[in-house]
PDB file of N, CA and C in Angstrom:
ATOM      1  N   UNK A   1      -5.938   9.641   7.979  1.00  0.00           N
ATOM      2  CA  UNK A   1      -4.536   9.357   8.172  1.00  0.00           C
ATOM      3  C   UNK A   1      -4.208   7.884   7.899  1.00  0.00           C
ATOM      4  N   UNK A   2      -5.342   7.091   7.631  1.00  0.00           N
ATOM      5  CA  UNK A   2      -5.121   5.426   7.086  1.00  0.00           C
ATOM      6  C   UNK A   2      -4.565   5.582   6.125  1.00  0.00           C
ATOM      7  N   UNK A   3      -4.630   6.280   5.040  1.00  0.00           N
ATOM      8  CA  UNK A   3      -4.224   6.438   3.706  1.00  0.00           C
ATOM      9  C   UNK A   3      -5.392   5.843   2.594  1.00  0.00           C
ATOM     10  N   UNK A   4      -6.458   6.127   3.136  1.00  0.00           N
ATOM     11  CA  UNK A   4      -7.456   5.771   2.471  1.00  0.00           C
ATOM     12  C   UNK A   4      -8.541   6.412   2.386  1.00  0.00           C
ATOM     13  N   UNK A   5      -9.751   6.149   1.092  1.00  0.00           N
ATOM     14  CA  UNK A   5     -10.965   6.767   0.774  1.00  0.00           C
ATOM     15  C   UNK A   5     -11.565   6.206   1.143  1.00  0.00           C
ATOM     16  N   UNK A   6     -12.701   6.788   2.203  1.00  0.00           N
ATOM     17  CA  UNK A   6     -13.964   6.624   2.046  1.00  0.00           C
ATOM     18  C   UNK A   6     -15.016   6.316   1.649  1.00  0.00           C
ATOM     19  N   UNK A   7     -15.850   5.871   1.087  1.00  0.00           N
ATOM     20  CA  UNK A   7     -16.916   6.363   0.484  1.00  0.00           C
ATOM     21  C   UNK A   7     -18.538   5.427   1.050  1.00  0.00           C
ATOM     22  N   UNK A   8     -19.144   6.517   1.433  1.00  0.00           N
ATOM     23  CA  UNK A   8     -20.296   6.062   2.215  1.00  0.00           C
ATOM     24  C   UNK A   8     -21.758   6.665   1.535  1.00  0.00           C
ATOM     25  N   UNK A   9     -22.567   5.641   1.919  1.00  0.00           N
ATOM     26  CA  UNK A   9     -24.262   5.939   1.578  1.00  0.00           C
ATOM     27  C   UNK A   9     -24.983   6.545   2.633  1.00  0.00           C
ATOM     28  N   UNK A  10     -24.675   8.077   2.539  1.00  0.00           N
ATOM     29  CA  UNK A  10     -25.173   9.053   3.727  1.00  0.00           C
ATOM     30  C   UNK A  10     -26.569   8.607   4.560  1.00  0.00           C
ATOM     31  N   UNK A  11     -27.623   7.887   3.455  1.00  0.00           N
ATOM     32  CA  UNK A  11     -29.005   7.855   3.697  1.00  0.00           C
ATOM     33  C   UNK A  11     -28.690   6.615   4.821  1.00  0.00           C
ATOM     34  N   UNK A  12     -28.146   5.893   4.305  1.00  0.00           N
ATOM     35  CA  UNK A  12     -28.037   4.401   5.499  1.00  0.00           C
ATOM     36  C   UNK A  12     -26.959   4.304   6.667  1.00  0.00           C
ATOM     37  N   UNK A  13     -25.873   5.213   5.986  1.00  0.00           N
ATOM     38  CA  UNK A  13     -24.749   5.147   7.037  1.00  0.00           C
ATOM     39  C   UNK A  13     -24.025   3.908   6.651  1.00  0.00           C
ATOM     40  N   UNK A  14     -24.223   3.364   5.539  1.00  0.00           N
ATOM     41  CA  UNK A  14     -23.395   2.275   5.120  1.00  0.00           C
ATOM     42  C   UNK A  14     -22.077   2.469   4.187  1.00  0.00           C
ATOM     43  N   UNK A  15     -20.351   2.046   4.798  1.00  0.00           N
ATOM     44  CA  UNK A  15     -19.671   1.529   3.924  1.00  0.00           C
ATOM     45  C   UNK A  15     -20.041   1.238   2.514  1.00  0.00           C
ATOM     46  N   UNK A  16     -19.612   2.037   1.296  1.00  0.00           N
ATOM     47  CA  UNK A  16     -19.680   1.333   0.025  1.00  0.00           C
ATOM     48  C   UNK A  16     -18.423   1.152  -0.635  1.00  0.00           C
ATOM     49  N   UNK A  17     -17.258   1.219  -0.250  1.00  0.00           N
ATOM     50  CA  UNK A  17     -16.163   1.034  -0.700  1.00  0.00           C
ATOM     51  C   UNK A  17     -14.990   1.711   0.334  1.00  0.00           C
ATOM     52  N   UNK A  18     -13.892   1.168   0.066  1.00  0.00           N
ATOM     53  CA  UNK A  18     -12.680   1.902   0.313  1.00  0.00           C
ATOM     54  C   UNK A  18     -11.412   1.857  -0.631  1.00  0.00           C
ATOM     55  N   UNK A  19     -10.875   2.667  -1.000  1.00  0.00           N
ATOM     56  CA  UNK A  19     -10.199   3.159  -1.769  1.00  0.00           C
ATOM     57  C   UNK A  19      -8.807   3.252  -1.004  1.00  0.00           C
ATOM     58  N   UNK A  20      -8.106   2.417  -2.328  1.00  0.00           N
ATOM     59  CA  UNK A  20      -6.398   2.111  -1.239  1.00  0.00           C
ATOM     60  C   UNK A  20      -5.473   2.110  -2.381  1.00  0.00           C
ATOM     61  N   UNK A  21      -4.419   2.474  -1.696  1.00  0.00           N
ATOM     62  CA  UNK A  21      -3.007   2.726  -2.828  1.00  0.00           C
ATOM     63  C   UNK A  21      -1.825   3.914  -2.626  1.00  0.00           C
ATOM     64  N   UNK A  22      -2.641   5.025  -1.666  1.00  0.00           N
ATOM     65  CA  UNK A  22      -1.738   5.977  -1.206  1.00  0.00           C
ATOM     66  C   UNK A  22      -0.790   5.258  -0.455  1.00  0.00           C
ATOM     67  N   UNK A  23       0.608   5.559  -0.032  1.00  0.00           N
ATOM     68  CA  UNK A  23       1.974   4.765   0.325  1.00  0.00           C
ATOM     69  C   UNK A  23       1.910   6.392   1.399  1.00  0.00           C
ATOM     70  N   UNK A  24       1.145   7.511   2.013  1.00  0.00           N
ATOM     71  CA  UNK A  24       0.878   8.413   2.706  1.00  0.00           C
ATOM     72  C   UNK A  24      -0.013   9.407   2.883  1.00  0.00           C
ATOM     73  N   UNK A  25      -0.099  10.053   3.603  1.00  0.00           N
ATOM     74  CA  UNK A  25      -1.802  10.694   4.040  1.00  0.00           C
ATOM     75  C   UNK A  25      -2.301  10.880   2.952  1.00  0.00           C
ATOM     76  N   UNK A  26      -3.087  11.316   2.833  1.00  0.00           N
ATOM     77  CA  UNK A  26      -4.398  12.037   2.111  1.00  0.00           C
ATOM     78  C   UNK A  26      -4.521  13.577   2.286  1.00  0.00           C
ATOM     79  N   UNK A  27      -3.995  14.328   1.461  1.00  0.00           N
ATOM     80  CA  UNK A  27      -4.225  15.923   1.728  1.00  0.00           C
ATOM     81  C   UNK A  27      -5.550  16.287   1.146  1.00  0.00           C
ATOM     82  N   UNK A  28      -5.989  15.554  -0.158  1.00  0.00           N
ATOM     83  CA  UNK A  28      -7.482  16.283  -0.850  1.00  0.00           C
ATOM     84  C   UNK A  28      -8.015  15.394  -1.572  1.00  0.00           C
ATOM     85  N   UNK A  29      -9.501  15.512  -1.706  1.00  0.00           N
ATOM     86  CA  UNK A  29     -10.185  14.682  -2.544  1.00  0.00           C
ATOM     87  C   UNK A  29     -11.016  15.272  -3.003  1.00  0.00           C
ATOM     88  N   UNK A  30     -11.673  14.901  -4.232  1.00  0.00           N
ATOM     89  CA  UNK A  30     -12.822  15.648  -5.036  1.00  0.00           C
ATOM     90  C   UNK A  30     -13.203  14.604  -5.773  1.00  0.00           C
ATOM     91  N   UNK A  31     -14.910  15.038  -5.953  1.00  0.00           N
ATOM     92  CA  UNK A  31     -15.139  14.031  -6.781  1.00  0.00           C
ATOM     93  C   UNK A  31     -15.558  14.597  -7.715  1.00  0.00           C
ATOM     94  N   UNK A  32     -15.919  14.292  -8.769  1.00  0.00           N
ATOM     95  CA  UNK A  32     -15.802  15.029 -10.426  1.00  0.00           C
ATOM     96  C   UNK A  32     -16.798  14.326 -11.055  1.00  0.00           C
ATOM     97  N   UNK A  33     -17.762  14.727 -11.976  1.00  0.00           N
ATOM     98  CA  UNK A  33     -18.469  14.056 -12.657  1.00  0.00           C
ATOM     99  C   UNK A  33     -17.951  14.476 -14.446  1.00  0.00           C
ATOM    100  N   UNK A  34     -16.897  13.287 -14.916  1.00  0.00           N
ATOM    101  CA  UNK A  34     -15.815  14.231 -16.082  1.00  0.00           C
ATOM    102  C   UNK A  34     -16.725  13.965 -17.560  1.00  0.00           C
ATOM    103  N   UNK A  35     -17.969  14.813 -17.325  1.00  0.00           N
ATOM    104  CA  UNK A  35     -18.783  14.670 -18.964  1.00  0.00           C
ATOM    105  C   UNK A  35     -18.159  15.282 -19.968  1.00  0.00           C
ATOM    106  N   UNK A  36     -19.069  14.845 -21.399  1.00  0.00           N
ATOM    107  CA  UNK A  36     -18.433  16.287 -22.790  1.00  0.00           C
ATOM    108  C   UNK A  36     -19.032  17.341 -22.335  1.00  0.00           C
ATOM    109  N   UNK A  37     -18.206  18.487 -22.285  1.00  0.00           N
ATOM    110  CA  UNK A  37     -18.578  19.649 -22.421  1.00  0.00           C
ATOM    111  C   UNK A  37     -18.925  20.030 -23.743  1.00  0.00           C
ATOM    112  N   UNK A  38     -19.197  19.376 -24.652  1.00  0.00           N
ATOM    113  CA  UNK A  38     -19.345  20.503 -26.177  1.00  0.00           C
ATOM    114  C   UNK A  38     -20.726  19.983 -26.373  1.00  0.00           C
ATOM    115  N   UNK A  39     -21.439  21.209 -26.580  1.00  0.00           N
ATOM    116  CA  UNK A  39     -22.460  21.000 -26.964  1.00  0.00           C
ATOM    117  C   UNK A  39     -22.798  21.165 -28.372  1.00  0.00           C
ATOM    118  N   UNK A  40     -21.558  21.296 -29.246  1.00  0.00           N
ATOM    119  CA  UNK A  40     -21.772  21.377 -30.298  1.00  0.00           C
ATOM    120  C   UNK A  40     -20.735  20.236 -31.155  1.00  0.00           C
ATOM    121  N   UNK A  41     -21.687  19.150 -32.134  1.00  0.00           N
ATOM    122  CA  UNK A  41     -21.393  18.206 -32.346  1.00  0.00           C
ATOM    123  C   UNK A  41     -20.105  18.287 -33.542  1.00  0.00           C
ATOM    124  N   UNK A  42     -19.870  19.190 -34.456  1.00  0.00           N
ATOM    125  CA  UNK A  42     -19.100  19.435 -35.206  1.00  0.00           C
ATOM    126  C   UNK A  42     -17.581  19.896 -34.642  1.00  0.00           C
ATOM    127  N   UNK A  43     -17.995  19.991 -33.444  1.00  0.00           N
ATOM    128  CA  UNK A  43     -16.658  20.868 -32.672  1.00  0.00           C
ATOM    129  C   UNK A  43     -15.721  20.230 -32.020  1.00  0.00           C
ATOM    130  N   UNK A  44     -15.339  19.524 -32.090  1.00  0.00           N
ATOM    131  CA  UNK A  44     -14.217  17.904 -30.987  1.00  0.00           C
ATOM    132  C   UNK A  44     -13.410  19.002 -30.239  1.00  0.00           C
ATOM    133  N   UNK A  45     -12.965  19.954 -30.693  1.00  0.00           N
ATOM    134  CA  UNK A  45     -11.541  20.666 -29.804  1.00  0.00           C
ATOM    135  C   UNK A  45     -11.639  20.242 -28.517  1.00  0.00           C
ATOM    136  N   UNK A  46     -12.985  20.694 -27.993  1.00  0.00           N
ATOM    137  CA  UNK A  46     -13.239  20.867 -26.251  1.00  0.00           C
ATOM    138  C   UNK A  46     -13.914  19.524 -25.786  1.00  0.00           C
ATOM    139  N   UNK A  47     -13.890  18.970 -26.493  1.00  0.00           N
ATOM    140  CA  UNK A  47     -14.357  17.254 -25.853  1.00  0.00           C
ATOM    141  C   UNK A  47     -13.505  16.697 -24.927  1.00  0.00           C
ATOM    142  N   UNK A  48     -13.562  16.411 -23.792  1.00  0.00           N
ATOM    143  CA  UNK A  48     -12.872  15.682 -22.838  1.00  0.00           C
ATOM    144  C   UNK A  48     -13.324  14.434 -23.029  1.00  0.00           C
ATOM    145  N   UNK A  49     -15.088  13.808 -23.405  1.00  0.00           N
ATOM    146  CA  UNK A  49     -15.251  12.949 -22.923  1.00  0.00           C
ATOM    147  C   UNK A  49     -15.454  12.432 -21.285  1.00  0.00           C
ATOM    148  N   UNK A  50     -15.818  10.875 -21.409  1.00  0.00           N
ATOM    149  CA  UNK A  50     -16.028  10.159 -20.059  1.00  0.00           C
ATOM    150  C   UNK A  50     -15.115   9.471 -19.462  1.00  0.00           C
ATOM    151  N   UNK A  51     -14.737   9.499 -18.506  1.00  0.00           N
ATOM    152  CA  UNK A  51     -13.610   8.792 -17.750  1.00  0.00           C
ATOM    153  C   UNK A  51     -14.058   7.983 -16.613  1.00  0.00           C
ATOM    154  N   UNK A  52     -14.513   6.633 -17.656  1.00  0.00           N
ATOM    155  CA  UNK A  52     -14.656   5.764 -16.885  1.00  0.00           C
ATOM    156  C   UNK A  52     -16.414   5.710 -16.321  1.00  0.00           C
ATOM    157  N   UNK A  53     -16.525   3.784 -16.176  1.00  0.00           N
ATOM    158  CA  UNK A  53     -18.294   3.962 -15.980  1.00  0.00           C
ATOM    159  C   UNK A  53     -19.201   5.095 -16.428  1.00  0.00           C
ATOM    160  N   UNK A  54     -19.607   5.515 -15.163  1.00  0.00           N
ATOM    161  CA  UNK A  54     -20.571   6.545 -15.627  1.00  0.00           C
ATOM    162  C   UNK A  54     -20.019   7.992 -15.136  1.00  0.00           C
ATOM    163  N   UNK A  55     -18.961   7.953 -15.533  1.00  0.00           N
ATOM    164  CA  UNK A  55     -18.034   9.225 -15.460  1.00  0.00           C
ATOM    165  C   UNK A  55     -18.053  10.144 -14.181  1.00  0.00           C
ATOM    166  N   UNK A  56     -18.322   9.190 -13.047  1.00  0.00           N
ATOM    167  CA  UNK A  56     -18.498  10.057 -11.485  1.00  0.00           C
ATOM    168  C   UNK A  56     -16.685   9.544 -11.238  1.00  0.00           C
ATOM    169  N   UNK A  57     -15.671  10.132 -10.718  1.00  0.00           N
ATOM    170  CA  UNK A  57     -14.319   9.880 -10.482  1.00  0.00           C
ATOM    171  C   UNK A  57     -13.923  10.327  -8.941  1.00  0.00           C
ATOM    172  N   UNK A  58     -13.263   9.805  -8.793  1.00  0.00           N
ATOM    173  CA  UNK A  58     -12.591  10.696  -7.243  1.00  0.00           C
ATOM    174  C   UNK A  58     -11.272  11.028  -7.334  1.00  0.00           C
ATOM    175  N   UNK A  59     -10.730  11.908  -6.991  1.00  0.00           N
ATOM    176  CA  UNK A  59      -9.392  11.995  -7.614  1.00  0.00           C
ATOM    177  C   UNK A  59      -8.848  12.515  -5.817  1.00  0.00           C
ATOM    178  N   UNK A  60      -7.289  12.080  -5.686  1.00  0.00           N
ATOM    179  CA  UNK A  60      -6.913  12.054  -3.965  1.00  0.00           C
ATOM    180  C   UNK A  60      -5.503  12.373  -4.646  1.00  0.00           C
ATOM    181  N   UNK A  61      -5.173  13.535  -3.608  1.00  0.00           N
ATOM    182  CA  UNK A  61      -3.736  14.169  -4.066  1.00  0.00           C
ATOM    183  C   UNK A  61      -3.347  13.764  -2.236  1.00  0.00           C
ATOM    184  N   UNK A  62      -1.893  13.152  -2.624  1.00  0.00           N
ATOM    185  CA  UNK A  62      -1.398  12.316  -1.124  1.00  0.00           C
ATOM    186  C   UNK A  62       0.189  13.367  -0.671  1.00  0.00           C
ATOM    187  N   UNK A  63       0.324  13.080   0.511  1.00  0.00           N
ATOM    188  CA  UNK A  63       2.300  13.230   0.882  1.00  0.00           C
ATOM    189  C   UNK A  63       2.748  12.544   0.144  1.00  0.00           C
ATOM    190  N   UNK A  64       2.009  11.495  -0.181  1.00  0.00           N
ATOM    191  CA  UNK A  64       3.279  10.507  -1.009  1.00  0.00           C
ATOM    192  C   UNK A  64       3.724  10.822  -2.599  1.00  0.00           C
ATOM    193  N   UNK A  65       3.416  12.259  -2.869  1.00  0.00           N
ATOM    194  CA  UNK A  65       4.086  13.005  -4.168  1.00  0.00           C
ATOM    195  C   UNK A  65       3.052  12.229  -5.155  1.00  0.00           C
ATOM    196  N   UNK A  66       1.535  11.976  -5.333  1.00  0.00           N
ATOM    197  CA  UNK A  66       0.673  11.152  -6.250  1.00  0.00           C
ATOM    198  C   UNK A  66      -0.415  11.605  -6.187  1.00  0.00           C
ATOM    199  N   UNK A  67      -0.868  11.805  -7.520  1.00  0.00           N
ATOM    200  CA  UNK A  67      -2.745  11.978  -7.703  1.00  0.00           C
ATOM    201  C   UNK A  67      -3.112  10.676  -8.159  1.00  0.00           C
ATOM    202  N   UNK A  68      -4.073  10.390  -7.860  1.00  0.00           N
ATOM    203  CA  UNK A  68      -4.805   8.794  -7.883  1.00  0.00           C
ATOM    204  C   UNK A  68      -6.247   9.391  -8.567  1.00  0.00           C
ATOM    205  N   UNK A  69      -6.808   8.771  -9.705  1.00  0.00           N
ATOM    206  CA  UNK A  69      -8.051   8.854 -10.057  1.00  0.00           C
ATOM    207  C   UNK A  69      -9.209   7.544 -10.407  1.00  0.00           C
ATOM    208  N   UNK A  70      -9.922   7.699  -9.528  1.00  0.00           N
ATOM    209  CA  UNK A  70     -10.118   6.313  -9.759  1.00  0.00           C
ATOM    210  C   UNK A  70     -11.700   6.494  -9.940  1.00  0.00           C
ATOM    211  N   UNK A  71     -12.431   5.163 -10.610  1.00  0.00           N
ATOM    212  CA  UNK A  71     -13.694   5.265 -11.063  1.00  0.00           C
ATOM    213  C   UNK A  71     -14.768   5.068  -9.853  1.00  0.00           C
ATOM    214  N   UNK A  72     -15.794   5.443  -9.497  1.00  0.00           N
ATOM    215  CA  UNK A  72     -16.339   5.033  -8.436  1.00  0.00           C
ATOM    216  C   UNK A  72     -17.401   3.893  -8.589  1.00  0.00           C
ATOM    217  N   UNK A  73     -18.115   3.609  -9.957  1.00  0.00           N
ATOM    218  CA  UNK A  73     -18.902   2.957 -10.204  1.00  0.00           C
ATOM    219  C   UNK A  73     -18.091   1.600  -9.879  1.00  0.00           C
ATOM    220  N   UNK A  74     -16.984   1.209 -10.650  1.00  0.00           N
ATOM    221  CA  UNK A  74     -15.794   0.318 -10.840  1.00  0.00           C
ATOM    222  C   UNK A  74     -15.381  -0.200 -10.215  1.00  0.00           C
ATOM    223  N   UNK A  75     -14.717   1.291  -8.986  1.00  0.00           N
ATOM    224  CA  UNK A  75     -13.901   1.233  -8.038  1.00  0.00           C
ATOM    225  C   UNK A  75     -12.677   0.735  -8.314  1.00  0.00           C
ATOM    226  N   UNK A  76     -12.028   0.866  -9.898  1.00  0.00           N
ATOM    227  CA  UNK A  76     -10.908   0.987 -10.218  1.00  0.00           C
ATOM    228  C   UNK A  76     -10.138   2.086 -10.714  1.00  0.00           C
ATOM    229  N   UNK A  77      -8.871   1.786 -10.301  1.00  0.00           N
ATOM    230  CA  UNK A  77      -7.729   3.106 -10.806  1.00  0.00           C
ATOM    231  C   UNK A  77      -7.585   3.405 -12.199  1.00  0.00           C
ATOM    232  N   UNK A  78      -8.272   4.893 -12.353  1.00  0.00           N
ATOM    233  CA  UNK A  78      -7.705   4.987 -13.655  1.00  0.00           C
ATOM    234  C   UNK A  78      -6.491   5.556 -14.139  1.00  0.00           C
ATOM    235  N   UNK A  79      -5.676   6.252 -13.065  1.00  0.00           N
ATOM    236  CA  UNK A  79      -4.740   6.987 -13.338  1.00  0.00           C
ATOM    237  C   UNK A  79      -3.926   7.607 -12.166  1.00  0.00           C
ATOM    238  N   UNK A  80      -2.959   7.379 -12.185  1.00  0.00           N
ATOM    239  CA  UNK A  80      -1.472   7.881 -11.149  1.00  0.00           C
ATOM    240  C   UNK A  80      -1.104   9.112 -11.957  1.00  0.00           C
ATOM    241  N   UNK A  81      -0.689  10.417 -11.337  1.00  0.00           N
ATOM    242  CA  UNK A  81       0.232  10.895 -11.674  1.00  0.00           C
ATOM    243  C   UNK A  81       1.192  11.349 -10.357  1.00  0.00           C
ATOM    244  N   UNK A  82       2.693  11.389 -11.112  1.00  0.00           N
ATOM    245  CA  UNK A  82       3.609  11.407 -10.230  1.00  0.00           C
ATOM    246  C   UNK A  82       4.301  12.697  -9.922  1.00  0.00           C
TER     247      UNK A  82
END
């Protein structure tokens, strides 16, 4: 209910970041690891690609009408939607 992420090192119990920018709660979070799916090199259609560092993301859908995606390696925002 801070309006903020988490993110902790289960093995130590240590703080490794917090994640800020929601303007209201936090309803969901996921974290995503956003690789290429194509395993076939001639084929681009289905390429998403990496989003960001090493493509681990967290993405937080808020009350405050916003998805936030942000990099975790980084720990920067890559993307608002409204």
């Amino acid at each position: 209910m801070d309006k903020t992420i988490r993110l902790w090192d289960v093995e130590t119990s240590k703080s490794l970041h917090v994640f800020k920018g929601h303007k209201s709660y936090i309803c969901c979070v996921d974290i995503s690891s956003l690789q290429s799916n194509n395993k076939n090199e001639n084929n681009k259609n289905n390429d998403i690609g990496v989003i960001g560092g090493n493509g681990y993301t967290i993405c937080s859908g808020s009350c405050d009408s916003t998805i936030r995606i942000c990099d975790i390696e980084t720990t920067k925002q890559l993307n608002v939607f409204n």
